[in-house]
Protein backbone atom coordinates (compact mmCIF):
# COMPACT_ATOMS: atom_id res chain seq x y z
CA UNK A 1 115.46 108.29 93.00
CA UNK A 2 112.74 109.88 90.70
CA UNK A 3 114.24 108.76 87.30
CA UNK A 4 114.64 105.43 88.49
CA UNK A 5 111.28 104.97 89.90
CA UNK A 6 110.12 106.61 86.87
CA UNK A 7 111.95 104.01 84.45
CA UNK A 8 110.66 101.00 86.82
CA UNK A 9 106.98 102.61 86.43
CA UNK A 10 107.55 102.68 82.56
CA UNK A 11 109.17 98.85 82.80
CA UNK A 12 106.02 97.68 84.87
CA UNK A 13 103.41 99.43 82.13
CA UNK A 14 105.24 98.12 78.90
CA UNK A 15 105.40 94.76 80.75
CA UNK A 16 101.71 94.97 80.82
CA UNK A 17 100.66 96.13 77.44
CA UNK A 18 102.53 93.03 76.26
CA UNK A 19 101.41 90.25 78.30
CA UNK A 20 99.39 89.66 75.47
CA UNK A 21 98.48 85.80 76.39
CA UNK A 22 96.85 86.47 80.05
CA UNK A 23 95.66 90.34 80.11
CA UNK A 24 94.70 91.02 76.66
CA UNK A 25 94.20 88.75 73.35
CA UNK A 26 96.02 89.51 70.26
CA UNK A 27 95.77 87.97 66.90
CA UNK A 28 97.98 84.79 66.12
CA UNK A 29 99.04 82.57 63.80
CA UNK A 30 98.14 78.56 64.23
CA UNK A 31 102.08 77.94 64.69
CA UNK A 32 101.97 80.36 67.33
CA UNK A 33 99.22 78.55 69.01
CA UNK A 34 101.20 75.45 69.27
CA UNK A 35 103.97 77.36 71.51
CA UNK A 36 103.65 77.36 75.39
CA UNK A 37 102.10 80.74 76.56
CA UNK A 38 104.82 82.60 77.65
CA UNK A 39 106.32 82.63 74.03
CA UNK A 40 104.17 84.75 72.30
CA UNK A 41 105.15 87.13 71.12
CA UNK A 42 103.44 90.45 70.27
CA UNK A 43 106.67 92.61 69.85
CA UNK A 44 106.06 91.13 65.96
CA UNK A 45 102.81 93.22 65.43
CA UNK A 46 103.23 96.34 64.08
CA UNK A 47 103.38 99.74 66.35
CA UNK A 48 101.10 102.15 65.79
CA UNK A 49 102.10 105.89 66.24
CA UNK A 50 99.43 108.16 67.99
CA UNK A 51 99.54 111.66 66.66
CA UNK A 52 96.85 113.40 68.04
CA UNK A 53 93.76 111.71 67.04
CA UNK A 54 95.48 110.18 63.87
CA UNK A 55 97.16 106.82 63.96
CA UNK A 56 100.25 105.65 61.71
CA UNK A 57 100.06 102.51 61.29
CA UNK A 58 103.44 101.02 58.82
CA UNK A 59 103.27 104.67 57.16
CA UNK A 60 99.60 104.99 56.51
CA UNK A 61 97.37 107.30 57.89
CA UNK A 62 94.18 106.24 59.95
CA UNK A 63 91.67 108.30 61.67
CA UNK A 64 90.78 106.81 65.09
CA UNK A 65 88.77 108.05 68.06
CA UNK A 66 90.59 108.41 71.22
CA UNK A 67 90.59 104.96 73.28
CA UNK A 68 88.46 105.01 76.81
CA UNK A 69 88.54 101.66 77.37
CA UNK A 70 90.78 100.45 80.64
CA UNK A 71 91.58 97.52 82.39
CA UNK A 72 90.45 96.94 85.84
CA UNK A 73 93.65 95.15 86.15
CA UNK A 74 97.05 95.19 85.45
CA UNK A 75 99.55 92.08 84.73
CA UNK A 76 103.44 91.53 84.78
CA UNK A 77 105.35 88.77 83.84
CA UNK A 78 108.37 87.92 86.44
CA UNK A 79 109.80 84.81 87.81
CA UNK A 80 109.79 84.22 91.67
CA UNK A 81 113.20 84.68 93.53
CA UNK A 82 113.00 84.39 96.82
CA UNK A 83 109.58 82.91 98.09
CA UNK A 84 110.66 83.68 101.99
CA UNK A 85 111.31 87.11 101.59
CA UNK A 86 112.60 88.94 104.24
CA UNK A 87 109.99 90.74 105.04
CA UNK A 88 106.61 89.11 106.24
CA UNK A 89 103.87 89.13 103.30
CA UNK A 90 106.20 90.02 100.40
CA UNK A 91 107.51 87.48 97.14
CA UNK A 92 110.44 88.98 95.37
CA UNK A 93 110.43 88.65 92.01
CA UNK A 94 112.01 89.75 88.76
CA UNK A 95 111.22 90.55 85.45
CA UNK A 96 115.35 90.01 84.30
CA UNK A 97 116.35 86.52 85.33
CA UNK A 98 119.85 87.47 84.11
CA UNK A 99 119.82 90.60 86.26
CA UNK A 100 117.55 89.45 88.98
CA UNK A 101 120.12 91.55 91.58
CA UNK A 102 119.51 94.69 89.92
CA UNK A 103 116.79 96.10 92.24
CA UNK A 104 115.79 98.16 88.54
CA UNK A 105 114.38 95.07 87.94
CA UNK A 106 112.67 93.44 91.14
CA UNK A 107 108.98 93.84 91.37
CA UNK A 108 107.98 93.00 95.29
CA UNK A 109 104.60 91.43 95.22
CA UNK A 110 102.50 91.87 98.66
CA UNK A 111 100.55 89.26 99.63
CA UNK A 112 97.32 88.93 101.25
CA UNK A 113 94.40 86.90 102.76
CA UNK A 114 92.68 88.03 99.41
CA UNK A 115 95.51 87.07 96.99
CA UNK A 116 94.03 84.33 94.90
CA UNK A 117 96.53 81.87 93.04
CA UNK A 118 95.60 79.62 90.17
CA UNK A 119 98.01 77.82 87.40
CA UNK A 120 97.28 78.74 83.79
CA UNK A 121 94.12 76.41 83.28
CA UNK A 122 92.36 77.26 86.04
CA UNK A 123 93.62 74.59 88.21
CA UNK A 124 93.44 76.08 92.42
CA UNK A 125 97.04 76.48 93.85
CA UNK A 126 98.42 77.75 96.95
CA UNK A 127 101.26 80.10 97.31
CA UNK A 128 103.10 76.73 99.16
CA UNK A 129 102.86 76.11 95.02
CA UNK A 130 105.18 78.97 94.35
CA UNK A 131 109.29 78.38 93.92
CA UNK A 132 111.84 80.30 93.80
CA UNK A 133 112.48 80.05 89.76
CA UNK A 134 108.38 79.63 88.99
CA UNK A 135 107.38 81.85 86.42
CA UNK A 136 104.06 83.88 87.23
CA UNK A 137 101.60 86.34 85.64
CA UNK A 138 100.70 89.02 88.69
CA UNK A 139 97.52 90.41 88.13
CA UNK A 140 97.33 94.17 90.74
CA UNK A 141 94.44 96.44 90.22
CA UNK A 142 94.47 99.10 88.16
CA UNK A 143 93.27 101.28 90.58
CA UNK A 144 95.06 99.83 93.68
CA UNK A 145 97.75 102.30 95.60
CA UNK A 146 101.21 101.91 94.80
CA UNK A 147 103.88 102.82 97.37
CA UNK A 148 106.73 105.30 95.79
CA UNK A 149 109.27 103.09 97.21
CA UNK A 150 112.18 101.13 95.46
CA UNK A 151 111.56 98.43 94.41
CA UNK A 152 108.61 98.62 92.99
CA UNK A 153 105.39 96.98 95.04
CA UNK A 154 102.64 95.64 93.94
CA UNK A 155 99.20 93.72 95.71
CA UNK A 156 99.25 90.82 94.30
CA UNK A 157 95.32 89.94 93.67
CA UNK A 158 95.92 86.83 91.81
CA UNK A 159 98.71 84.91 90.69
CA UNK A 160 99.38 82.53 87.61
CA UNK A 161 101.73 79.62 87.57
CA UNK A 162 102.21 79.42 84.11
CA UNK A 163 102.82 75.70 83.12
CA UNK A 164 104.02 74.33 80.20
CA UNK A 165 100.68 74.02 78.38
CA UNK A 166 99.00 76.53 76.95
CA UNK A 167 96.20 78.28 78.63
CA UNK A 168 95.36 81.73 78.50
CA UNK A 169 93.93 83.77 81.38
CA UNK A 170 92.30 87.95 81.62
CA UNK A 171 90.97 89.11 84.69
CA UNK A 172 88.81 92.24 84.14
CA UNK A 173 85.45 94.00 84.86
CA UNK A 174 82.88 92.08 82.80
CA UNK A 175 79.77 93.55 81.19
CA UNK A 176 76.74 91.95 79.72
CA UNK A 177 76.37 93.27 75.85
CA UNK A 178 73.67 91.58 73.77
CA UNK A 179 75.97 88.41 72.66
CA UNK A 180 77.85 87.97 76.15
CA UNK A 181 80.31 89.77 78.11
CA UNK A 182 83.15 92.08 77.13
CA UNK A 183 85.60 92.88 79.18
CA UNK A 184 86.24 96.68 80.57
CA UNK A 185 89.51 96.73 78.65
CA UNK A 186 87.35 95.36 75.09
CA UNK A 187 90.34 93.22 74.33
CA UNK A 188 87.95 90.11 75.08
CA UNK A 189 84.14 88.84 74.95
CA UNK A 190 83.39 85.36 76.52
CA UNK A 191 80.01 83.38 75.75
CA UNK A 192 79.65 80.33 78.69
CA UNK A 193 78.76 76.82 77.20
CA UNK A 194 77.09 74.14 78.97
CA UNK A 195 80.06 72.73 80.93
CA UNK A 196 81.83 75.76 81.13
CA UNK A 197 82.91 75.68 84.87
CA UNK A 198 81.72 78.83 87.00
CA UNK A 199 82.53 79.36 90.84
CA UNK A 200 83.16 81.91 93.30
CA UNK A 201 86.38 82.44 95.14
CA UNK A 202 85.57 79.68 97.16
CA UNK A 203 85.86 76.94 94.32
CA UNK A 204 81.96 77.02 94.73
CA UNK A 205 79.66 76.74 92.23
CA UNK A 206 78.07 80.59 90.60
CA UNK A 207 74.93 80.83 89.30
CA UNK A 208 74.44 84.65 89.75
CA UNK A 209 74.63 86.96 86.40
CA UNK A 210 78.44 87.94 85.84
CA UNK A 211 77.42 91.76 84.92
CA UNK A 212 79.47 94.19 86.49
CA UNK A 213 81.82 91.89 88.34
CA UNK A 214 85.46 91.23 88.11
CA UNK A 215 86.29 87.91 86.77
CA UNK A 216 89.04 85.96 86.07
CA UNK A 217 88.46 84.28 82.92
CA UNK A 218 90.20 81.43 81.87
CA UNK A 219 90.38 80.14 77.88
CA UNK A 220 92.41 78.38 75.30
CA UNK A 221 92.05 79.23 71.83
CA UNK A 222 89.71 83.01 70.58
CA UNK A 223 88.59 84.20 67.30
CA UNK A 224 91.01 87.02 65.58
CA UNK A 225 88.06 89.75 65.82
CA UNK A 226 88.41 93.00 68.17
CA UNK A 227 87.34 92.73 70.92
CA UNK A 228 88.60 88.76 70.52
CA UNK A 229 85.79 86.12 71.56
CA UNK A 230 86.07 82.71 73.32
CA UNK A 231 84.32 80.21 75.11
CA UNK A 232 85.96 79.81 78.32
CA UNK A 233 86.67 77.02 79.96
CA UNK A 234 86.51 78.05 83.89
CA UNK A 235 85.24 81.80 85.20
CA UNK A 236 85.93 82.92 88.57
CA UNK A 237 83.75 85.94 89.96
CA UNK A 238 85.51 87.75 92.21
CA UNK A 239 82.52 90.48 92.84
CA UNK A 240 81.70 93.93 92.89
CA UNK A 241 84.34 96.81 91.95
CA UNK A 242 82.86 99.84 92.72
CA UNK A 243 85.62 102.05 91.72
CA UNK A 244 86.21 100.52 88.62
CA UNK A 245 82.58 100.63 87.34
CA UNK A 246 82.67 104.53 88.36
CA UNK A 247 85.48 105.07 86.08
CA UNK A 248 83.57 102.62 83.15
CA UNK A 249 80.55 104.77 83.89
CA UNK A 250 82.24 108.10 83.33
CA UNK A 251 84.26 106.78 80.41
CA UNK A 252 81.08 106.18 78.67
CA UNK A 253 79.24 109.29 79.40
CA UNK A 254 82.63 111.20 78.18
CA UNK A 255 82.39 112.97 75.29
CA UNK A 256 83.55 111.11 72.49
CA UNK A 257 86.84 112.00 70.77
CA UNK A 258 86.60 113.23 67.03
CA UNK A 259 87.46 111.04 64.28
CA UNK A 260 89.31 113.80 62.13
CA UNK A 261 92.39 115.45 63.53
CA UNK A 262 91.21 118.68 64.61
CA UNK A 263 92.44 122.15 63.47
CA UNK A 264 95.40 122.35 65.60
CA UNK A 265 95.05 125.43 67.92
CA UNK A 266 97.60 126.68 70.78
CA UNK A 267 95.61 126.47 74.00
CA UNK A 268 95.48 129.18 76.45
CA UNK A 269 98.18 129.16 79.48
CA UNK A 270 97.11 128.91 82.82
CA UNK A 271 98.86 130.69 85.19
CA UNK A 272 99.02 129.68 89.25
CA UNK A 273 100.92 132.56 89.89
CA UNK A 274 99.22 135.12 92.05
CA UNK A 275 96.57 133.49 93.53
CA UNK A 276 95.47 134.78 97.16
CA UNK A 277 92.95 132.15 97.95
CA UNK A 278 91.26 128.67 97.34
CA UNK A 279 87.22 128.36 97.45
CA UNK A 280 85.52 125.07 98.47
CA UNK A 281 81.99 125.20 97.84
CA UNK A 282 81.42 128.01 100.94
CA UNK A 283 84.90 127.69 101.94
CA UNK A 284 87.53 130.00 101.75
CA UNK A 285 91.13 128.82 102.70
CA UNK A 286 93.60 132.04 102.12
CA UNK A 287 96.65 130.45 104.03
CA UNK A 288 98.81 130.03 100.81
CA UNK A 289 102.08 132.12 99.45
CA UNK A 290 104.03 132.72 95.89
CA UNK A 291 107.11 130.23 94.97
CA UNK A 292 108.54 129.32 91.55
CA UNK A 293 105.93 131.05 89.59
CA UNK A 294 103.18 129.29 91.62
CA UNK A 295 101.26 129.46 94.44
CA UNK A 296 101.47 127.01 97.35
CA UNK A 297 97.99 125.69 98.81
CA UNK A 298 97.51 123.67 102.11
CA UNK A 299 97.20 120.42 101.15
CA UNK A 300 95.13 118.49 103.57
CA UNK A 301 92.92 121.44 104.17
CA UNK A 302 92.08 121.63 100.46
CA UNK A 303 91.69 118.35 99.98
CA UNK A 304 89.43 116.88 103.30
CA UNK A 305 87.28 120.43 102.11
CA UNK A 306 86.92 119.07 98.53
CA UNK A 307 85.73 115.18 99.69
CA UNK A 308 89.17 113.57 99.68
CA UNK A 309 90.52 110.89 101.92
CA UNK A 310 94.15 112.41 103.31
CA UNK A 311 96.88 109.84 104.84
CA UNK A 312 100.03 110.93 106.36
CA UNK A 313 102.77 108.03 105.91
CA UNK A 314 105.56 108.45 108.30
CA UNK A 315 108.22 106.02 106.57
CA UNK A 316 108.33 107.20 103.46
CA UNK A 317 107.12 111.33 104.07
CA UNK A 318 104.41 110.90 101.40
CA UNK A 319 100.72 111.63 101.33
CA UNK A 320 98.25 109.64 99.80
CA UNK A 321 94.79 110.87 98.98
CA UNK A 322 91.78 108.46 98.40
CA UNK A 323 93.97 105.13 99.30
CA UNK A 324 96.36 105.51 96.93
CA UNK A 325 94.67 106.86 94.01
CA UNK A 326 96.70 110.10 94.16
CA UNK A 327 100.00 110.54 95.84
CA UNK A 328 103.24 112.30 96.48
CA UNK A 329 106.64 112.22 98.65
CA UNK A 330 107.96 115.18 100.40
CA UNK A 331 110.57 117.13 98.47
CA UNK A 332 110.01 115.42 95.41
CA UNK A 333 108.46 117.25 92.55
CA UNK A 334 106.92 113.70 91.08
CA UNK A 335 103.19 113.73 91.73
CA UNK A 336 101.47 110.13 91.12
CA UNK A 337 97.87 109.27 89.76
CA UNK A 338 96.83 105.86 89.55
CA UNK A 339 99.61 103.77 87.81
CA UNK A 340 100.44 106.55 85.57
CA UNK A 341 103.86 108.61 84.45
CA UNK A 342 104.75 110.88 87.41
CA UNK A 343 103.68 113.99 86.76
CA UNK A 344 106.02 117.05 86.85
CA UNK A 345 104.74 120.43 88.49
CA UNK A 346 106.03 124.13 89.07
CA UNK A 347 107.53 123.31 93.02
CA UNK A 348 107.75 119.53 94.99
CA UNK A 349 105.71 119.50 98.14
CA UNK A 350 107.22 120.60 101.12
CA UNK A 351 106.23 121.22 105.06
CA UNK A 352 105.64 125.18 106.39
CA UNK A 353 104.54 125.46 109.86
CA UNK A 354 104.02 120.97 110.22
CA UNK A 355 101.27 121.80 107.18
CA UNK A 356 102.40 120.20 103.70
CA UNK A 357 101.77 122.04 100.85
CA UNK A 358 101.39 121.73 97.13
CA UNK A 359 101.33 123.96 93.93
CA UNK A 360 98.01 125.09 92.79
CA UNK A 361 98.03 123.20 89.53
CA UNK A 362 98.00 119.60 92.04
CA UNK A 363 94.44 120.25 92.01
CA UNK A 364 93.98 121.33 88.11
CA UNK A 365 96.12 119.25 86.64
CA UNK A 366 96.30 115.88 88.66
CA UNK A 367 93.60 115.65 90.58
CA UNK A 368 91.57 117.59 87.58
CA UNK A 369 89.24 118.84 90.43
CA UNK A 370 89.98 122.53 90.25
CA UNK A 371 90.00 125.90 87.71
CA UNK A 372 91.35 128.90 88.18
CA UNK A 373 88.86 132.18 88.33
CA UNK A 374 90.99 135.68 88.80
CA UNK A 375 92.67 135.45 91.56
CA UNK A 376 91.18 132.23 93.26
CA UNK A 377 91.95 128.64 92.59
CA UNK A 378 88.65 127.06 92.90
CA UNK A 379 88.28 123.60 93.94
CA UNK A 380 85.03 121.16 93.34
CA UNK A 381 83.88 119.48 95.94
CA UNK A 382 83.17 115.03 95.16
């Protein structure tokens, strides 16, 4: 179960770095431009290697600063199935047309009142509009929860019929620089002209400043400069994301990342072996015990102390802390964060007593909200 929902997790995130022609704008050439979207293709490009905080690119060495810029939003590529799925509210879809059975590659989108759907030039649909055999671009946000169920779900926020002319689409936290916007994810800056077209969700006309809001951004042809810029042809300003402009916020108050590869020094291990008690603030929770070279920590009562949100889901024995953000299944040593790689840690959770509990290093090393002093694992509060 873990390896495969680890390989679909890995599918869905190389799916998304290349859907170059709706999420993120790559350089290419003027025959290119005369194909229909869903045939470019960036796989050509050359791949850069990341060692540290040097970058091979073809062979050559290149100092680079580590990225912080993320995308509000995800995207996949699939083609609709079966539009009257058998269960109420979900399209199945698949990203292997050839292999559509193969539940490897079936990406179940959830739909809701919210879920927006457009064709590639901006043109309103309905999800009546949707076939089995249409291909779509699924645009989930980045920080929306993800069930650790197979298949894979998603929430679909918006969804794009692509057609067969070319039109090119990002949706993405917009901020206002001193020539426009640029996207969270810096892949794109827009500049509106005169009859550029600019409504709410509602089809209605905008005339509010697009800072700080999630857009969708629809655009035909962009210069070949990083971030890529573009006069778009429709925007749609889908509001407010708070927790995305928290994470933009810290990103840019982070410290930035040298631009030389650093001496290379072994950092210090941290052991979670031995600990007799976790501190909150002026809490002290001692009801914890040694396994596997670690030490096992109430979850719930470390977490609600320390500011996060704690759901119990029945169906699938998981927990999920701060709707989806974090998360983890009973029994299975594969910890979640966000839309990243399961993480691997010293035990899996498991229930004591109707209490579920986790290895220390949960709160060190995914939720990064907790350091070890002596003999105490000490938590900080949000």
């Amino acid at each position: 179960m873990k390896k495969n929902l680890i390989a679909i997790i890995a599918l869905t995130a190389a799916l998304a770095a290349s859907t170059s022609a709706f999420a993120d704008t790559v350089q290419i050439s003027e025959e290119e431009l005369n194909k229909p979207v869903s045939t470019y293709a960036p796989d050509a490009m050359p791949t850069p290697e990341i060692q540290g905080d040097i970058m091979l690119l073809n062979g050559e060495e290149t100092d680079v600063a580590a990225p912080v810029e993320t995308a509000s939003y995800i995207s996949v590529d699939v083609t609709v199935v079966k539009t009257d799925s058998d269960v109420d509210g979900i399209i199945k879809t698949t990203t292997d047309v050839n292999n559509k059975d193969d539940q490897n590659n079936t990406v179940n989108l959830k739909i809701t009142d919210d879920t927006l759907v457009y064709d590639n030039l901006g043109n309103k649909k309905a999800l009546s509009d949707l076939t089995d055999g249409s291909k779509i671009t699924v645009f989930t946000g980045s920080y929306e929860p993800t069930p650790l169920i197979l298949p894979v779900q998603y929430t679909a926020n918006v969804i794009i019929i692509n057609g067969d002319k070319e039109g090119n689409v990002n949706a993405d936290t917009y901020l206002a620089d001193e020539e426009g916007y640029t996207n969270a994810a810096n892949t794109l800056k827009i500049a509106a002209a005169d009859d550029t077209k600019i409504v709410d969700k509602d089809e209605k006309e905008y005339k509010g400043d697009l800072d700080k809001n999630d857009l969708i951004v629809f655009y035909g042809v962009s210069t070949k400069s990083i971030p890529a810029q573009t006069t778009p042809t429709k925007v749609v300003v889908l509001g407010k994301n708070e927790i995305a402009l928290k994470q933009i916020e810290t990103a840019k108050n982070a410290t930035p990342a040298p631009t030389a590869a650093p001496e290379a020094t072994e950092a210090p291990k941290v052991s979670y072996a031995g600990l007799v008690n976790v501190v909150i603030g002026d809490k002290n929770v001692s009801d914890v015990y040694a396994k596997d070279n670690t030490t096992m920590v109430p979850l719930r009562e470390v977490a609600e102390a320390a500011g996060f949100t704690v759901t119990w889901d029945a169906e699938n024995r998981a927990v999920i802390l701060n709707d989806g953000v974090y998360s983890l299944k009973i029994g299975e040593n594969s910890y979640v964060k966000g839309k990243m790689m399961p993480l691997t840690l010293s035990a899996a959770p498991e229930i004591v007593n109707d209490l579920t509990y986790v290895p220390a290093e949960f709160f060190a090393e995914v939720t990064e909200s907790a350091t070890v002093d002596g003999t105490s694992l000490v938590v900080t509060a949000e």
